[in-house]
PDB file of N, CA and C in Angstrom:
ATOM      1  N   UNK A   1     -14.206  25.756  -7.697  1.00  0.00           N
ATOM      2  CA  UNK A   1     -13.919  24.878  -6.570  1.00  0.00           C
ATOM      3  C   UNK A   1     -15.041  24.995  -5.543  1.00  0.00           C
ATOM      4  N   UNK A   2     -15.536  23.597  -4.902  1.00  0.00           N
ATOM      5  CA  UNK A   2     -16.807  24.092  -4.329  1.00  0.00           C
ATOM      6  C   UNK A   2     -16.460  23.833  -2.622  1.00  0.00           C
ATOM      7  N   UNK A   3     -16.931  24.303  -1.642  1.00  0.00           N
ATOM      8  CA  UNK A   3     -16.485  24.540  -0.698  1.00  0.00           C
ATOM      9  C   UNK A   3     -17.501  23.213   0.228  1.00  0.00           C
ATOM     10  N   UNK A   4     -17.937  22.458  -0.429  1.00  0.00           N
ATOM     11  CA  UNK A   4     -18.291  21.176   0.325  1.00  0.00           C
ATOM     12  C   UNK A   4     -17.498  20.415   0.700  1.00  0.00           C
ATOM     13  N   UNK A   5     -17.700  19.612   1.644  1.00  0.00           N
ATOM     14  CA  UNK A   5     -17.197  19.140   2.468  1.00  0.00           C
ATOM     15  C   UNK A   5     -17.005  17.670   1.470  1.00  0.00           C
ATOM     16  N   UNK A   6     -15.807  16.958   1.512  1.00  0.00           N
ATOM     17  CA  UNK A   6     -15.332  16.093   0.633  1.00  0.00           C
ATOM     18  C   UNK A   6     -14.642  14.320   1.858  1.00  0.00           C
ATOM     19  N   UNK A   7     -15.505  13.969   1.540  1.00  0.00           N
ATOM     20  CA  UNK A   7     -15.042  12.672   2.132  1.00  0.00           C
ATOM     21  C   UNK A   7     -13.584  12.357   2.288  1.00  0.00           C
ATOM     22  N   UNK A   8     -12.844  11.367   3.260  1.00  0.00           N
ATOM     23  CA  UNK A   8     -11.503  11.270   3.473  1.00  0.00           C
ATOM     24  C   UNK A   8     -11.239   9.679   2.821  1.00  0.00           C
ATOM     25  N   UNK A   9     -10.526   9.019   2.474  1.00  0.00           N
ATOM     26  CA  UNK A   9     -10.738   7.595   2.190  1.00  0.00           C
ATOM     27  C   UNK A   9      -9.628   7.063   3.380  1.00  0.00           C
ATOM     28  N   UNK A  10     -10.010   6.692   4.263  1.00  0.00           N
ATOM     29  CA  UNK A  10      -9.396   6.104   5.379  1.00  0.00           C
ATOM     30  C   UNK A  10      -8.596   4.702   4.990  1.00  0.00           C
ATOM     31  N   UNK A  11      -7.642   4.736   5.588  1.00  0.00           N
ATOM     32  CA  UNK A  11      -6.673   3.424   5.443  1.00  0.00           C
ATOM     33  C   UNK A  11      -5.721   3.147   6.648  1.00  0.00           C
ATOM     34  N   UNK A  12      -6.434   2.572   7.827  1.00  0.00           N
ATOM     35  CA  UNK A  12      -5.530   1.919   9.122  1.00  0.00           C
ATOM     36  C   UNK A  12      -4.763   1.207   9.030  1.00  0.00           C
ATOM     37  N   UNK A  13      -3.463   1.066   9.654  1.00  0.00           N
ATOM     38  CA  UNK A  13      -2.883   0.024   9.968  1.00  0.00           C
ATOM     39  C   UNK A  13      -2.316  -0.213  11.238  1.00  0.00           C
ATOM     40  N   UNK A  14      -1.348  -0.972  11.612  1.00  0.00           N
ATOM     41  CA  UNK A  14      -1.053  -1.041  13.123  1.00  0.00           C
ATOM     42  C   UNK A  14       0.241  -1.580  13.359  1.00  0.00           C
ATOM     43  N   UNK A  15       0.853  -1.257  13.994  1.00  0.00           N
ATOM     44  CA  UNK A  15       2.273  -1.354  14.688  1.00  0.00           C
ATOM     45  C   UNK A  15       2.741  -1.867  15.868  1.00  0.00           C
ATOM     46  N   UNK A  16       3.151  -2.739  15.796  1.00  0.00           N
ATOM     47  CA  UNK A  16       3.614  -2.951  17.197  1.00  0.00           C
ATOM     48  C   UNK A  16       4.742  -2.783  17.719  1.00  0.00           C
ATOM     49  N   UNK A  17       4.535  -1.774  19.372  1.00  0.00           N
ATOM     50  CA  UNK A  17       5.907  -1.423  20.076  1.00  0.00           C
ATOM     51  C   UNK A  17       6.290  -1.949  20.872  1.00  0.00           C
ATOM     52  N   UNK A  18       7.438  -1.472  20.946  1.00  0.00           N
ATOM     53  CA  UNK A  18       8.652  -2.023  21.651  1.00  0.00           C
ATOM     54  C   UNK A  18       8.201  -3.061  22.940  1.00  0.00           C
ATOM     55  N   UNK A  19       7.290  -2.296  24.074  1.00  0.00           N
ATOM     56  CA  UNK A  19       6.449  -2.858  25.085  1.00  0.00           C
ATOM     57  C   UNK A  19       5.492  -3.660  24.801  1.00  0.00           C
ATOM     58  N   UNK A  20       4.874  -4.110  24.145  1.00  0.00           N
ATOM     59  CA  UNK A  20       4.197  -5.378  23.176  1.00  0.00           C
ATOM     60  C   UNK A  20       2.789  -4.551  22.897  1.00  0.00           C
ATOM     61  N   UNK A  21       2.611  -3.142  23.284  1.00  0.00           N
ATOM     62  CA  UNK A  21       0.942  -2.515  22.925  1.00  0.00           C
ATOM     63  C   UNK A  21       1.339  -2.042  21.348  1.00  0.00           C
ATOM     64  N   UNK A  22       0.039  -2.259  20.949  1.00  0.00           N
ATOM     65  CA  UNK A  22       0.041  -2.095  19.599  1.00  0.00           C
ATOM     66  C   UNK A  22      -0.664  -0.824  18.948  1.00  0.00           C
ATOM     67  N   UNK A  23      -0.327  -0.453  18.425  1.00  0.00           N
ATOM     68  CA  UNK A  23      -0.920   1.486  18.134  1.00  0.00           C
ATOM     69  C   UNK A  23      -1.509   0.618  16.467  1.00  0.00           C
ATOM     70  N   UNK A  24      -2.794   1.198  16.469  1.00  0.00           N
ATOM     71  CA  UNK A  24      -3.905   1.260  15.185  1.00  0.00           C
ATOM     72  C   UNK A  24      -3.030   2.266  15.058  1.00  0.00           C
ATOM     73  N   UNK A  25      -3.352   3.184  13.212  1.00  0.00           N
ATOM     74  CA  UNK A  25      -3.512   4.055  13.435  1.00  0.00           C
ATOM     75  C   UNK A  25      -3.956   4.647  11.612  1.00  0.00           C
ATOM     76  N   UNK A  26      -4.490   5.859  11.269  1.00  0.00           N
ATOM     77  CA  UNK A  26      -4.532   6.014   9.947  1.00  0.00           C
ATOM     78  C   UNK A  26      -4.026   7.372   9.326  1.00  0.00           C
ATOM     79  N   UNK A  27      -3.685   7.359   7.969  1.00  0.00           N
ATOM     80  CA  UNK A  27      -2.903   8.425   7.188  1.00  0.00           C
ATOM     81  C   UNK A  27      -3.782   9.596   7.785  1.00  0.00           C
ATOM     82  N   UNK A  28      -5.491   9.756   7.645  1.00  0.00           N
ATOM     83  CA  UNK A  28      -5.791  10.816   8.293  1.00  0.00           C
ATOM     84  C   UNK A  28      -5.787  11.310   9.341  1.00  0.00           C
ATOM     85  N   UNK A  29      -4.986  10.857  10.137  1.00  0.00           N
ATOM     86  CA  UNK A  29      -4.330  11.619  11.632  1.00  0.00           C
ATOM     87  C   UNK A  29      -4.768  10.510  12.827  1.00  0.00           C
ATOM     88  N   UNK A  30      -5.651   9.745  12.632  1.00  0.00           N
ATOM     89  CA  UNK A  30      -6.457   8.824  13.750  1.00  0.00           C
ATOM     90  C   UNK A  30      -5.026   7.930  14.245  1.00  0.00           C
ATOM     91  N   UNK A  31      -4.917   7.434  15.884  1.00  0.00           N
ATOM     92  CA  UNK A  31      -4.492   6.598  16.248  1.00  0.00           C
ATOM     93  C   UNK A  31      -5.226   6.310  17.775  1.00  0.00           C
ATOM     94  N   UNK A  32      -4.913   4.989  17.663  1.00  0.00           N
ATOM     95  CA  UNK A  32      -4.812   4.930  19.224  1.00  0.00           C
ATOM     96  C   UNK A  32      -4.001   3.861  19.652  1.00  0.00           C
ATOM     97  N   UNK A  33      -3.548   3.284  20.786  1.00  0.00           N
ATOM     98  CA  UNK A  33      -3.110   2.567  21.663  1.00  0.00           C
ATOM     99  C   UNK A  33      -4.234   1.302  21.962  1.00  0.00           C
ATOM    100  N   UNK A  34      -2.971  -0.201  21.560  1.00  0.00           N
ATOM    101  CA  UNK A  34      -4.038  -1.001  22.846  1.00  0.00           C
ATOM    102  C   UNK A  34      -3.527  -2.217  22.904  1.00  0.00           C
ATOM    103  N   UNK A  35      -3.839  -3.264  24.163  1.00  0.00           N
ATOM    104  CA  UNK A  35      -3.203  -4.087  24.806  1.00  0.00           C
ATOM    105  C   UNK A  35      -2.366  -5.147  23.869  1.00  0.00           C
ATOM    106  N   UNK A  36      -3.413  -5.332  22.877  1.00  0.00           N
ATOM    107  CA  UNK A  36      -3.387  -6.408  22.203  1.00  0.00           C
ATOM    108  C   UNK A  36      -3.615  -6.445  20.404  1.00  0.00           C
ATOM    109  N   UNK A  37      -2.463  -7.122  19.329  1.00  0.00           N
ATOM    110  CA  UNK A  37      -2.715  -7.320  18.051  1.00  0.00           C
ATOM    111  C   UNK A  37      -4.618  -7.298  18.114  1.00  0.00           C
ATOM    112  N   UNK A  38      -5.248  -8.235  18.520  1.00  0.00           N
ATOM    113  CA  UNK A  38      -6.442  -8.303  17.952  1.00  0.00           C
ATOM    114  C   UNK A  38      -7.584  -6.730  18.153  1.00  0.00           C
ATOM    115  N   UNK A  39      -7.410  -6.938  19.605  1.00  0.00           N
ATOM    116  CA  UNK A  39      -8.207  -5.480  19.558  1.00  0.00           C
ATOM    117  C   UNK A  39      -7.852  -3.840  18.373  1.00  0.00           C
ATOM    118  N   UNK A  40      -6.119  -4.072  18.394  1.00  0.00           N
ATOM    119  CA  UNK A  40      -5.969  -3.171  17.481  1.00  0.00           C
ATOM    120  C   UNK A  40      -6.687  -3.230  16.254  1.00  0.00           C
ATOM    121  N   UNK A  41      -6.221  -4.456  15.310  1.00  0.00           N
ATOM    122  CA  UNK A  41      -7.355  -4.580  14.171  1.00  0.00           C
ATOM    123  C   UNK A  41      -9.053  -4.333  14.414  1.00  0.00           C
ATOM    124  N   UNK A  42      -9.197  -4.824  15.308  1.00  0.00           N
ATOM    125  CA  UNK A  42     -10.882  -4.341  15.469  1.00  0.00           C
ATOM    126  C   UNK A  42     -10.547  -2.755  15.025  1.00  0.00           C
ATOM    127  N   UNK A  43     -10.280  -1.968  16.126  1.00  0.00           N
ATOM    128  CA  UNK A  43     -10.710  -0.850  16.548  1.00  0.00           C
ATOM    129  C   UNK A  43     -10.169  -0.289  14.491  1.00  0.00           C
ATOM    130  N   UNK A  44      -9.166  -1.021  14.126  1.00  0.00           N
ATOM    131  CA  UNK A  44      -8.509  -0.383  12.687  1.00  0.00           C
ATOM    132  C   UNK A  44      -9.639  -0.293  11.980  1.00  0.00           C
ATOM    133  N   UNK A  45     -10.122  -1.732  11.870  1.00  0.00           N
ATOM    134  CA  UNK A  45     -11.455  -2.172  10.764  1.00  0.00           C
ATOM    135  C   UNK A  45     -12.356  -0.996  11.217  1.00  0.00           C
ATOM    136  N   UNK A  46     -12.840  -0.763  12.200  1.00  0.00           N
ATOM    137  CA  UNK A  46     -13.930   0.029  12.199  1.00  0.00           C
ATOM    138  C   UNK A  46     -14.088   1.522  12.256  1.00  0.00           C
ATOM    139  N   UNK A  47     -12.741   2.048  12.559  1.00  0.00           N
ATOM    140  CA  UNK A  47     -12.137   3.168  12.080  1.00  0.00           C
ATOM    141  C   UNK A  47     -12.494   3.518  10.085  1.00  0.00           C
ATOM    142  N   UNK A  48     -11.959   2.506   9.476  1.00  0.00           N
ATOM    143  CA  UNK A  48     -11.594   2.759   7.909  1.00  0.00           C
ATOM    144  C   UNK A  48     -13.386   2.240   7.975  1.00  0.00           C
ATOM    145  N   UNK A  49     -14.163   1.966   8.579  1.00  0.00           N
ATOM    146  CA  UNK A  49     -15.444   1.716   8.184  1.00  0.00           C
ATOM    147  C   UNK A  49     -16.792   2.286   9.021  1.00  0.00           C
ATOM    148  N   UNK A  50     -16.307   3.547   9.875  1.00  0.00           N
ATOM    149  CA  UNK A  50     -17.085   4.640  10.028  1.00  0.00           C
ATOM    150  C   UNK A  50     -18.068   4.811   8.849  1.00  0.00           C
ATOM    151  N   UNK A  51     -19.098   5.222   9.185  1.00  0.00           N
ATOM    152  CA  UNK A  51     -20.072   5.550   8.327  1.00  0.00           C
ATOM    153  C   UNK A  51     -19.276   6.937   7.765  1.00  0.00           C
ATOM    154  N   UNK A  52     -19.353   7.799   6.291  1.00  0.00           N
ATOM    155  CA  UNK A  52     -18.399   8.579   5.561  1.00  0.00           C
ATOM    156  C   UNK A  52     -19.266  10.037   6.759  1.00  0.00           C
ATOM    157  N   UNK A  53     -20.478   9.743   6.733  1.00  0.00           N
ATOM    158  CA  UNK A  53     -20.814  11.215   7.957  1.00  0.00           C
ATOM    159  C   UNK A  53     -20.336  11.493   8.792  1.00  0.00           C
ATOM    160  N   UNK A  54     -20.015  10.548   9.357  1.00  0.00           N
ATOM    161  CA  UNK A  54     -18.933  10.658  10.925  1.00  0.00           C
ATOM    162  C   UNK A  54     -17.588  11.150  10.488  1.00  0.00           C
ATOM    163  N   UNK A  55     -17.387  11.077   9.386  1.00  0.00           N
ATOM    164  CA  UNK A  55     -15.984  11.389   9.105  1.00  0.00           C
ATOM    165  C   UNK A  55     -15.575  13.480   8.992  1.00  0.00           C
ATOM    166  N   UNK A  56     -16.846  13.618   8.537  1.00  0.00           N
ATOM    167  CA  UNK A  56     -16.797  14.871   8.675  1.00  0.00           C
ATOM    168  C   UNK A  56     -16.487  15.704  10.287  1.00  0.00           C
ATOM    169  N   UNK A  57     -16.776  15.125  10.980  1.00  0.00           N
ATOM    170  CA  UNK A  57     -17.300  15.895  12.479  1.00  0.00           C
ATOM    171  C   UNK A  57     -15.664  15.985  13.065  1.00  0.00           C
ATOM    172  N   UNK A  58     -14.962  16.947  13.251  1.00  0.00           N
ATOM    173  CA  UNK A  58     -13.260  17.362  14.157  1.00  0.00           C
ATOM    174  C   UNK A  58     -13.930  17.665  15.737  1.00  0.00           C
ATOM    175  N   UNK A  59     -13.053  17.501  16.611  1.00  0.00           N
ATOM    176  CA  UNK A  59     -13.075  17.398  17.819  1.00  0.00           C
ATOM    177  C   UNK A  59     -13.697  18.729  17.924  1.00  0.00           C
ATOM    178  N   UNK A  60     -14.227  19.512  17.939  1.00  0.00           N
ATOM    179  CA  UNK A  60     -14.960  20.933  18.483  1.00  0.00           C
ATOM    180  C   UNK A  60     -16.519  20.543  18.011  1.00  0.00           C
ATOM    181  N   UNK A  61     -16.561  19.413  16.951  1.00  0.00           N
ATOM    182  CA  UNK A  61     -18.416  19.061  16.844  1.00  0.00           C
ATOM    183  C   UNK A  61     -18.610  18.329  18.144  1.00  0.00           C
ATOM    184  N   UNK A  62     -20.513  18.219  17.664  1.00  0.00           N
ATOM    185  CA  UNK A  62     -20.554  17.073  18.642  1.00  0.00           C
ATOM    186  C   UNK A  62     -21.522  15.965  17.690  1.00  0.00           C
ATOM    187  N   UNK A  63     -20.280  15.375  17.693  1.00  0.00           N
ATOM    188  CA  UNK A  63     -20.853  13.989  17.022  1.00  0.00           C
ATOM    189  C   UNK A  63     -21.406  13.506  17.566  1.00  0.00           C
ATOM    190  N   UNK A  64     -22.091  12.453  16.624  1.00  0.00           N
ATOM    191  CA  UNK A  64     -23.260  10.971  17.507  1.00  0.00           C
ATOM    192  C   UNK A  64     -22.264  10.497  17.879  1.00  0.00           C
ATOM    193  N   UNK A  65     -22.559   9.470  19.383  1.00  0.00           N
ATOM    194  CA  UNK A  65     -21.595   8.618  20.156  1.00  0.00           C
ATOM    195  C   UNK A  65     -21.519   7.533  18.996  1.00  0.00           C
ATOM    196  N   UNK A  66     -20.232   7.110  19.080  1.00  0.00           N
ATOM    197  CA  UNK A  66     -20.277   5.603  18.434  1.00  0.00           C
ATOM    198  C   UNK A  66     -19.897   4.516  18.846  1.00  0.00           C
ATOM    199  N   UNK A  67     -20.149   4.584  20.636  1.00  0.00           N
ATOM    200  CA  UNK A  67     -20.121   3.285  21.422  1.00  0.00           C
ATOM    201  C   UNK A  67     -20.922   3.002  21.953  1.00  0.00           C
TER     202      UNK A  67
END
């Protein structure tokens, strides 16, 4: 078993609550909050289409910005 680091295959989707904001969010733990159906899909699409490097980096790296 090799101790490299193994890509995640991301898959967003999105929900909408009760208050009409709509939560993205994906099986690998990612979500967020936001005003509107459309922005959610953006932010989904580009979540599941991170470059696979970025996918490696957990909140204690310091990743490249990606805004």
């Amino acid at each position: 078993m090799s101790n490299e680091w193994e890509p995640i295959m991301c898959y967003a989707n999105t929900d909408t609550n009760d208050d009409g904001t709509v939560t993205a969010f994906c099986y690998c733990g990612w979500s967020d909050e936001f005003a509107t159906q459309e922005l959610a899909d953006a932010a989904a699409e580009e979540h599941v289409n991170l470059p696979d490097d970025l996918d490696k980096y957990d909140d204690d790296d310091d990743a490249p910005a990606t805004a």
